[in-house]
Protein backbone atom coordinates (compact mmCIF):
# COMPACT_ATOMS: atom_id res chain seq x y z
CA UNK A 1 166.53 58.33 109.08
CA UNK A 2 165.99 61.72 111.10
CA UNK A 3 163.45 61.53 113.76
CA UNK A 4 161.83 64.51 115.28
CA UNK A 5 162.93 64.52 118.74
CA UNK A 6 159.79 64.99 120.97
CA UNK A 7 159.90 66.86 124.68
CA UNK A 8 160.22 65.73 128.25
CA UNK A 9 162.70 63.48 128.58
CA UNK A 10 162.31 60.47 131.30
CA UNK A 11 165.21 58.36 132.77
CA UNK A 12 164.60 54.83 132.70
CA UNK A 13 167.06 53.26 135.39
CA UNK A 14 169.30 50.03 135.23
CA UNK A 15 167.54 47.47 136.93
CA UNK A 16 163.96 48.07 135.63
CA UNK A 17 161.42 45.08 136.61
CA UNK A 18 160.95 43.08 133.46
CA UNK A 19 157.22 41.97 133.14
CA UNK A 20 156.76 38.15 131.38
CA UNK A 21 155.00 37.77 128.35
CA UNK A 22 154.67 38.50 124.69
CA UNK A 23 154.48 42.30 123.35
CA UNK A 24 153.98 45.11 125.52
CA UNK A 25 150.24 46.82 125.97
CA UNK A 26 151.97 50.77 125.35
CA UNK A 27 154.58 51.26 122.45
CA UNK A 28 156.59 52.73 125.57
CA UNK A 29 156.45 49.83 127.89
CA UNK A 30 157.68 47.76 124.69
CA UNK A 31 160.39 50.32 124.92
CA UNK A 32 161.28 49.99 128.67
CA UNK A 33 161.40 46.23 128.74
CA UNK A 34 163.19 45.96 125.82
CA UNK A 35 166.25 48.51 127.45
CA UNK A 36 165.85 46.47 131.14
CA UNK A 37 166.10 42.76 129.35
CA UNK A 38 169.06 44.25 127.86
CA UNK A 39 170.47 45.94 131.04
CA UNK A 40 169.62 42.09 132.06
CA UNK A 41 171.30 40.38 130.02
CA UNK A 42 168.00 38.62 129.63
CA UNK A 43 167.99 37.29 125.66
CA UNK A 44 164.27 35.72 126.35
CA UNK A 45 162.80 39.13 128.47
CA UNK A 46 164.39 40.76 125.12
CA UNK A 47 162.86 38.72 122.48
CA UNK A 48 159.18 39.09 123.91
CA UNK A 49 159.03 42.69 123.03
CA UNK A 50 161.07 42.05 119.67
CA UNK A 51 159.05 41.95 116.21
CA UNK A 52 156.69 43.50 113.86
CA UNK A 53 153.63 43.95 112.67
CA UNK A 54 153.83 40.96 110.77
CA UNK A 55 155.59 38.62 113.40
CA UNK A 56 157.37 38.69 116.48
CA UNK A 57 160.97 37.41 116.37
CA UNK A 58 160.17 33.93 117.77
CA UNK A 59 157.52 33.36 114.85
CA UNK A 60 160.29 34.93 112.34
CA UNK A 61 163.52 33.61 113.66
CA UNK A 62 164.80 29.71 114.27
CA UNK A 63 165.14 29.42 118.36
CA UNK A 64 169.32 29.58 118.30
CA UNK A 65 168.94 32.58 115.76
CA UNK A 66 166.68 34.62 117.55
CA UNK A 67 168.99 34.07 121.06
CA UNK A 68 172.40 35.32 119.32
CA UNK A 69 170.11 37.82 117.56
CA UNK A 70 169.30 39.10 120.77
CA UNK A 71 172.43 38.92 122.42
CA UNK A 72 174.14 40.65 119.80
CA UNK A 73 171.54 43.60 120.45
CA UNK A 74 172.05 43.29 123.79
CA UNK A 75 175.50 44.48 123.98
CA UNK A 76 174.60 47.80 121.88
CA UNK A 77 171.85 48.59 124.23
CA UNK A 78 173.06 47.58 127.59
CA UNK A 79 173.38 50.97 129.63
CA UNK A 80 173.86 52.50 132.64
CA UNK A 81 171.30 55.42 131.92
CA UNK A 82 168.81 56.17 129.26
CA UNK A 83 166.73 58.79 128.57
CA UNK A 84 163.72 58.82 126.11
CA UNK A 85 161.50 61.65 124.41
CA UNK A 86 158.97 60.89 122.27
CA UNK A 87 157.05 59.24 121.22
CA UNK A 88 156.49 60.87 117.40
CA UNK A 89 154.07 58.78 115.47
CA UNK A 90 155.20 57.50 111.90
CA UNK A 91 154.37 55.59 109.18
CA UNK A 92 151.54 53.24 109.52
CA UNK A 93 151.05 54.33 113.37
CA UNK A 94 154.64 53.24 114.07
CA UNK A 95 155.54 55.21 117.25
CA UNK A 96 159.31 56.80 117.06
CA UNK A 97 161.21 57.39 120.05
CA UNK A 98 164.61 58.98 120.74
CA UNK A 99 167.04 57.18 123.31
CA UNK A 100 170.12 58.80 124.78
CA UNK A 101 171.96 56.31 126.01
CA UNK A 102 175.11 55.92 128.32
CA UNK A 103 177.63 53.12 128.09
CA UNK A 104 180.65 53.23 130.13
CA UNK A 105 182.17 56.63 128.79
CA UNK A 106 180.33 56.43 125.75
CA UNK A 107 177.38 58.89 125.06
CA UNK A 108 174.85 58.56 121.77
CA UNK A 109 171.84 59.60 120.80
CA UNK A 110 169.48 57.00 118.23
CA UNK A 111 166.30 56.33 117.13
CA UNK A 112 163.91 53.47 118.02
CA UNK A 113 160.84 52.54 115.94
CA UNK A 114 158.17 50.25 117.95
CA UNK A 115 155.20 48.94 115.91
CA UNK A 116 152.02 47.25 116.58
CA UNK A 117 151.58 43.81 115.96
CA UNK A 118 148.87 43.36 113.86
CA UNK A 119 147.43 39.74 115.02
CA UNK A 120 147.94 40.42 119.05
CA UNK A 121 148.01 44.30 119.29
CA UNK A 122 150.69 44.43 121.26
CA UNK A 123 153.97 46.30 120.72
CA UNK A 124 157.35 45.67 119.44
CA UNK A 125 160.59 47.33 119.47
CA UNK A 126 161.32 47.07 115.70
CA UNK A 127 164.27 48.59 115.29
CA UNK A 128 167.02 51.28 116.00
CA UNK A 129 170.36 52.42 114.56
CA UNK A 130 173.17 50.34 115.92
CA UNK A 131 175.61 51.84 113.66
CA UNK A 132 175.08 55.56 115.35
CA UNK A 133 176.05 53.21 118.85
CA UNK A 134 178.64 51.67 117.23
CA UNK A 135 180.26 54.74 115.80
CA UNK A 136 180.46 55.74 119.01
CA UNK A 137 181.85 52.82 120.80
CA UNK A 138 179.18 51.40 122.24
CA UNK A 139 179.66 47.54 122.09
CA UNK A 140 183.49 47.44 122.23
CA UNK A 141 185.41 45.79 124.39
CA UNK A 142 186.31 49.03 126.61
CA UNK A 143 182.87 49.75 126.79
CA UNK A 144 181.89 46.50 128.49
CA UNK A 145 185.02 46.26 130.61
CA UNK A 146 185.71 49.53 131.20
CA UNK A 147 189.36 48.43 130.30
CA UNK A 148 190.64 48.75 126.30
């Protein structure tokens, strides 16, 4: 899927406070907590800005599911800098955003799509390319170690 890339890039750093609850109220705050639960490590912080329009990934996905789920994401996203432009908006008001991420000496550029929840109007990350991350390494075992 190509994305335009939009202008003004922001760095979000490691460490980001996570805020509690389900959703986010801006498509880019959905976007921030998603990239701080995963700098985290936090599967739950991750899943309540995870979903749809249709559902969140609690209301999709059995409990145990929706934790590996998330933990598998986490290792493609966890970084030690990101930068975002955007956001571009898409289909059905779907709000695209471009994320540069670092991750150890791995470098790579992906989309994100984040979508409005059509019950609570809040916003989801919905999805991004985790094969562009892992053609470049990112969730390998010398990118989380540091040490092939």
């Amino acid at each position: 899927m190509s994305v335009p890339v939009g202008l003004g890039g922001v760095v979000v750093p490691p460490g980001t406070v996570i805020v509690s609850g389900e959703g986010a109220e801006t498509p880019r705050a959905a976007l921030d907590r998603f990239l701080a639960a995963a700098n985290s490590q936090d599967t739950r912080g991750l899943m309540d800005v995870f979903g749809d329009e249709e559902l969140t990934v609690r209301e999709r996905d059995k409990p145990a599911d929706a934790e590996r789920r998330a933990g598998m994401l986490i290792c493609f996203v966890r970084n030690s800098k990101a930068q975002i432009t955007g956001p571009v908006t898409g289909e059905g008001g779907r709000q695209l955003f471009q994320v540069k991420l670092t991750q150890g000496d791995n470098e790579a550029t992906t989309p994100f799509t984040v979508a409005r929840n059509k019950k609570n109007q809040r916003w989801y990350v919905m999805a991004f390319d985790n094969i562009v991350l892992q053609n470049k390494g990112f969730c390998s075992k010398k990118s989380q170690t540091g040490r092939p």
